[in-house]
Protein backbone atom coordinates (compact mmCIF):
# COMPACT_ATOMS: atom_id res chain seq x y z
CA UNK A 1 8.82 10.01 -5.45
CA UNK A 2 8.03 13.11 -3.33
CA UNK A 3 11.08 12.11 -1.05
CA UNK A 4 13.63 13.04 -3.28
CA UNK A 5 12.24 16.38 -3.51
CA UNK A 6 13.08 17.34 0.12
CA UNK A 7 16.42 18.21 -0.88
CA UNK A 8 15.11 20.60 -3.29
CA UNK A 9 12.72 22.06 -0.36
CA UNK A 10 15.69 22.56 2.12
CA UNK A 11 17.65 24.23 -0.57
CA UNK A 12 14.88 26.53 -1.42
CA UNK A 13 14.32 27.78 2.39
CA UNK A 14 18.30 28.06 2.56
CA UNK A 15 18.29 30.85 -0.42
CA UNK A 16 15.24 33.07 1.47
CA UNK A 17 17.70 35.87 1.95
CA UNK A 18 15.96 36.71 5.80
CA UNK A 19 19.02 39.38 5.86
CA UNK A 20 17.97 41.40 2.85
CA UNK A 21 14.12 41.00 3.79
CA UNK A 22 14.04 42.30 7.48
CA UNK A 23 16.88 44.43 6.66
CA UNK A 24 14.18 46.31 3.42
CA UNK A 25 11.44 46.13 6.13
CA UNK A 26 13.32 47.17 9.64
CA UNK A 27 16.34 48.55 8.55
CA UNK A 28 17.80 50.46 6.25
CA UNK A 29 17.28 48.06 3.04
CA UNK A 30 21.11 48.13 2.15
CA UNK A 31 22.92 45.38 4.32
CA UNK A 32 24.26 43.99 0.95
CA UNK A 33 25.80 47.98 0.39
CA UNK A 34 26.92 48.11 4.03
CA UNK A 35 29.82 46.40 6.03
CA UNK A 36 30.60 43.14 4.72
CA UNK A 37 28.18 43.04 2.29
CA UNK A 38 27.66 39.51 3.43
CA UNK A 39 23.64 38.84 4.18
CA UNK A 40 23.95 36.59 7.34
CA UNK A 41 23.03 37.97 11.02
CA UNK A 42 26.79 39.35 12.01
CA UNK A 43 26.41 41.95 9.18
CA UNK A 44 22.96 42.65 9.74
CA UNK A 45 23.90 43.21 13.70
CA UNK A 46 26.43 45.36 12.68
CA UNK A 47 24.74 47.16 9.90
CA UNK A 48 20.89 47.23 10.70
CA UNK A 49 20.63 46.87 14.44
CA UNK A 50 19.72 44.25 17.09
CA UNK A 51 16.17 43.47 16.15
CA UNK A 52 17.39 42.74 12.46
CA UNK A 53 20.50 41.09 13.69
CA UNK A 54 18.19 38.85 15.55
CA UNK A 55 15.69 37.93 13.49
CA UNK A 56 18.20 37.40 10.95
CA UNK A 57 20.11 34.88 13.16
CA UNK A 58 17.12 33.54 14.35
CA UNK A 59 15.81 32.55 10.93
CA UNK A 60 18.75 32.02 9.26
CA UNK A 61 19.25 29.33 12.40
CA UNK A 62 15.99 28.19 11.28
CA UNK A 63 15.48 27.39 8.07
CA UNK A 64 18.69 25.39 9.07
CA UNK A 65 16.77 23.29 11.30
CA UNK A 66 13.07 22.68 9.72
CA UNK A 67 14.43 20.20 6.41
CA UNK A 68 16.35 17.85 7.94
CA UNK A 69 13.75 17.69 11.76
CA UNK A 70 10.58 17.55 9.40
CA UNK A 71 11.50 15.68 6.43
CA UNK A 72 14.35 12.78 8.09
CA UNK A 73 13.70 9.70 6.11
CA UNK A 74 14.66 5.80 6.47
CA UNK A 75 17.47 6.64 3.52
CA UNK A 76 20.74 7.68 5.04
CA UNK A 77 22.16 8.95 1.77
CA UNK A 78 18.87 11.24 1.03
CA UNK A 79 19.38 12.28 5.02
CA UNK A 80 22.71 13.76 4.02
CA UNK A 81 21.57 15.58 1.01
CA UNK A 82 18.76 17.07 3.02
CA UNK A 83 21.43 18.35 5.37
CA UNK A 84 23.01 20.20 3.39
CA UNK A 85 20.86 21.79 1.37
CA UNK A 86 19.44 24.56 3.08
CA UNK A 87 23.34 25.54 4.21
CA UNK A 88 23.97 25.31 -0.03
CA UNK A 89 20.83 27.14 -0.36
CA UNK A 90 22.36 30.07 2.22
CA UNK A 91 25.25 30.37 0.80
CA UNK A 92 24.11 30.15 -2.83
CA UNK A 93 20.87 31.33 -3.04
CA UNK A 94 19.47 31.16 -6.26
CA UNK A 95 17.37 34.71 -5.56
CA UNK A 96 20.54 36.63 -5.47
CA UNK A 97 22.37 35.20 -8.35
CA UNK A 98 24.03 33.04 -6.18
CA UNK A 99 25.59 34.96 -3.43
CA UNK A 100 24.51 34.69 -0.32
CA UNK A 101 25.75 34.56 2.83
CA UNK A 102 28.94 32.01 4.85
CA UNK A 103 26.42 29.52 6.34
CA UNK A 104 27.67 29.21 10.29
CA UNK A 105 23.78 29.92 11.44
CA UNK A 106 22.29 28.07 9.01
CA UNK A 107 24.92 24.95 9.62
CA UNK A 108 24.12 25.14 13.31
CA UNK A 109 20.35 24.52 12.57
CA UNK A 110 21.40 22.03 10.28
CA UNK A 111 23.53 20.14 13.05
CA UNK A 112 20.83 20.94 15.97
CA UNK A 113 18.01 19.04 14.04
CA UNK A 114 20.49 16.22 13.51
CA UNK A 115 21.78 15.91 17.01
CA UNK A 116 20.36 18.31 19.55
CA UNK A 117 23.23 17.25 22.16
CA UNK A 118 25.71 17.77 20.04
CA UNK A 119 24.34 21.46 18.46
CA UNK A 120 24.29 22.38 21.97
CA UNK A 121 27.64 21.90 22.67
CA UNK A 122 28.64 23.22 19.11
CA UNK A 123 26.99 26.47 20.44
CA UNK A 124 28.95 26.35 24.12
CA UNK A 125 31.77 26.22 21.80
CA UNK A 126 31.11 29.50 19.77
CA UNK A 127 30.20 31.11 22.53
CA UNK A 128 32.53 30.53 24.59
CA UNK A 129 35.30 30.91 21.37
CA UNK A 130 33.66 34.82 21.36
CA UNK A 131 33.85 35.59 24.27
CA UNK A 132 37.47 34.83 24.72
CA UNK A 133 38.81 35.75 21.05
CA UNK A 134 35.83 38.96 20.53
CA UNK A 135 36.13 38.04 16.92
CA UNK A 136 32.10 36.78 15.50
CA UNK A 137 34.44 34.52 12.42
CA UNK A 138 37.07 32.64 14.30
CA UNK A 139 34.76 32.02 16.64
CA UNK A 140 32.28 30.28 14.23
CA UNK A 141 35.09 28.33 12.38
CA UNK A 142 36.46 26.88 15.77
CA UNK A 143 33.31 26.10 16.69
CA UNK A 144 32.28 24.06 13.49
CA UNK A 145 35.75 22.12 13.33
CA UNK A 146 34.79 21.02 16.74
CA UNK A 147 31.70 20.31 16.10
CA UNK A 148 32.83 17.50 13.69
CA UNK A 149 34.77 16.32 16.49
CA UNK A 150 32.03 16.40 18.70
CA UNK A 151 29.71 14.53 16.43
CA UNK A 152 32.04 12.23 15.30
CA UNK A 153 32.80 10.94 19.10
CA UNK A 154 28.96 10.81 19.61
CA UNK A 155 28.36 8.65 16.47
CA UNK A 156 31.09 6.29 17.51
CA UNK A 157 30.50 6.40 21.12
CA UNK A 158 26.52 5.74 20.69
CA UNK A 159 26.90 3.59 17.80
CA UNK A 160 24.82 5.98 15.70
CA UNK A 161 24.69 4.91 11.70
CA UNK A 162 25.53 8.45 10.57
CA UNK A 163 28.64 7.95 8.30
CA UNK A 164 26.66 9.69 5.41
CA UNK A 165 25.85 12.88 7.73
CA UNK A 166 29.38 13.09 9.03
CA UNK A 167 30.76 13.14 5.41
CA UNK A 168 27.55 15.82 4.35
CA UNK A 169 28.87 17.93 7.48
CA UNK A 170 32.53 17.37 6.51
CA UNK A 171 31.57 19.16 3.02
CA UNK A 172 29.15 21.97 4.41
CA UNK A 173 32.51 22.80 7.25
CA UNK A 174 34.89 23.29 4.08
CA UNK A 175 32.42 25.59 2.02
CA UNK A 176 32.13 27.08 5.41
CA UNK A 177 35.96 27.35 5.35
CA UNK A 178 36.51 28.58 1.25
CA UNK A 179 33.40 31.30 2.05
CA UNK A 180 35.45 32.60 4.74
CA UNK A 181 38.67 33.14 2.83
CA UNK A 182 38.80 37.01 3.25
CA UNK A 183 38.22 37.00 6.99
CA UNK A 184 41.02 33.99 7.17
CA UNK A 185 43.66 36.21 5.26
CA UNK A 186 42.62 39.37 7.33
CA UNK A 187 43.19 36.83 10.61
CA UNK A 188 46.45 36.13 9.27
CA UNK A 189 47.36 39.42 8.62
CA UNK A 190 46.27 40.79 11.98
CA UNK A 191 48.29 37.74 13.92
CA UNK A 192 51.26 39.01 11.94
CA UNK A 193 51.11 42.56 12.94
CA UNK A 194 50.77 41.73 16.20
């Protein structure tokens, strides 16, 4: 059944590494050399400049978004794999052996297509997270705790028969978590020289 390819689909448009590409064509072609290393939009901002850094975010936010808006179906279960897929497909992308980037822009599209209301508010969050704490990570990790908060309230609140979503965006916010490790520790580490 061509349904229960749309997983596949959303996990294939999570691994285009939009980094590396506009970073070979705009930048300087070495964002995976440079800075973190990492492919999402806060290294390419920091490495290759504002237009990458924007069309990096900007597509990374979208290939989030287009699975799950385009290809819902009447099976919850097959809902929550296409959720996550394109977020797996980020940060695992098959085209770079597997390494690929933490996922926060790519989970954002993700939640936006899901809930618009409550993506909005998951983005008041980070931004407002950054522009107290300056700091692109916590801010994004805050901001996707919250957001399970947030969308958790919303399902109960609007009686919304998402259970299988909340648990698919439960998983995606831990991989968020275990892909952030290093920037956790050098959190820690900066708290404690403070």
């Amino acid at each position: 059944m061509i349904q229960d390819l749309y997983p596949m689909f959303g996990y294939i448009l999570g691994s285009i590494p939009f980094g590396v590409i506009f970073s070979n064509i705009l930048g300087n072609g070495k964002l995976r050399e440079t800075g973190s290393k990492n492919i999402g939009a806060t290294n390419a901002f920091r490495t290759q400049g504002k237009i990458v850094g924007i069309l990096t975010l900007v597509m990374d936010f979208l290939k989030g978004f287009v699975p799950y808006y385009f290809l819902e179906t009447e099976n919850e279960i097959l809902n929550s794999f296409i959720l996550a897929a394109p977020v797996i497909g980020h940060m695992f992308p098959i085209w770079l052996k597997f390494k690929g980037g933490k996922g926060i822009a790519t989970y954002l599209g993700c939640l936006c297509a899901l809930s618009p209301i409550v993506g909005f508010y998951t983005i008041i969050t980070w931004i407002m997270m950054f522009l107290i704490l300056k700091i692109s990570a916590a801010a994004g990790l805050i901001s996707v705790v919250t957001s399970l908060l947030i969308f958790d309230y919303a399902r109960t609140a609007l009686c919304w028969d998402f259970i299988n979503q909340l648990y698919a965006l439960i998983g995606l916010v831990v991989l968020i978590f275990v892909k952030h490790s290093e920037n956790i520790n050098r959190l820690i580490r900066r708290g404690q020289e403070v």
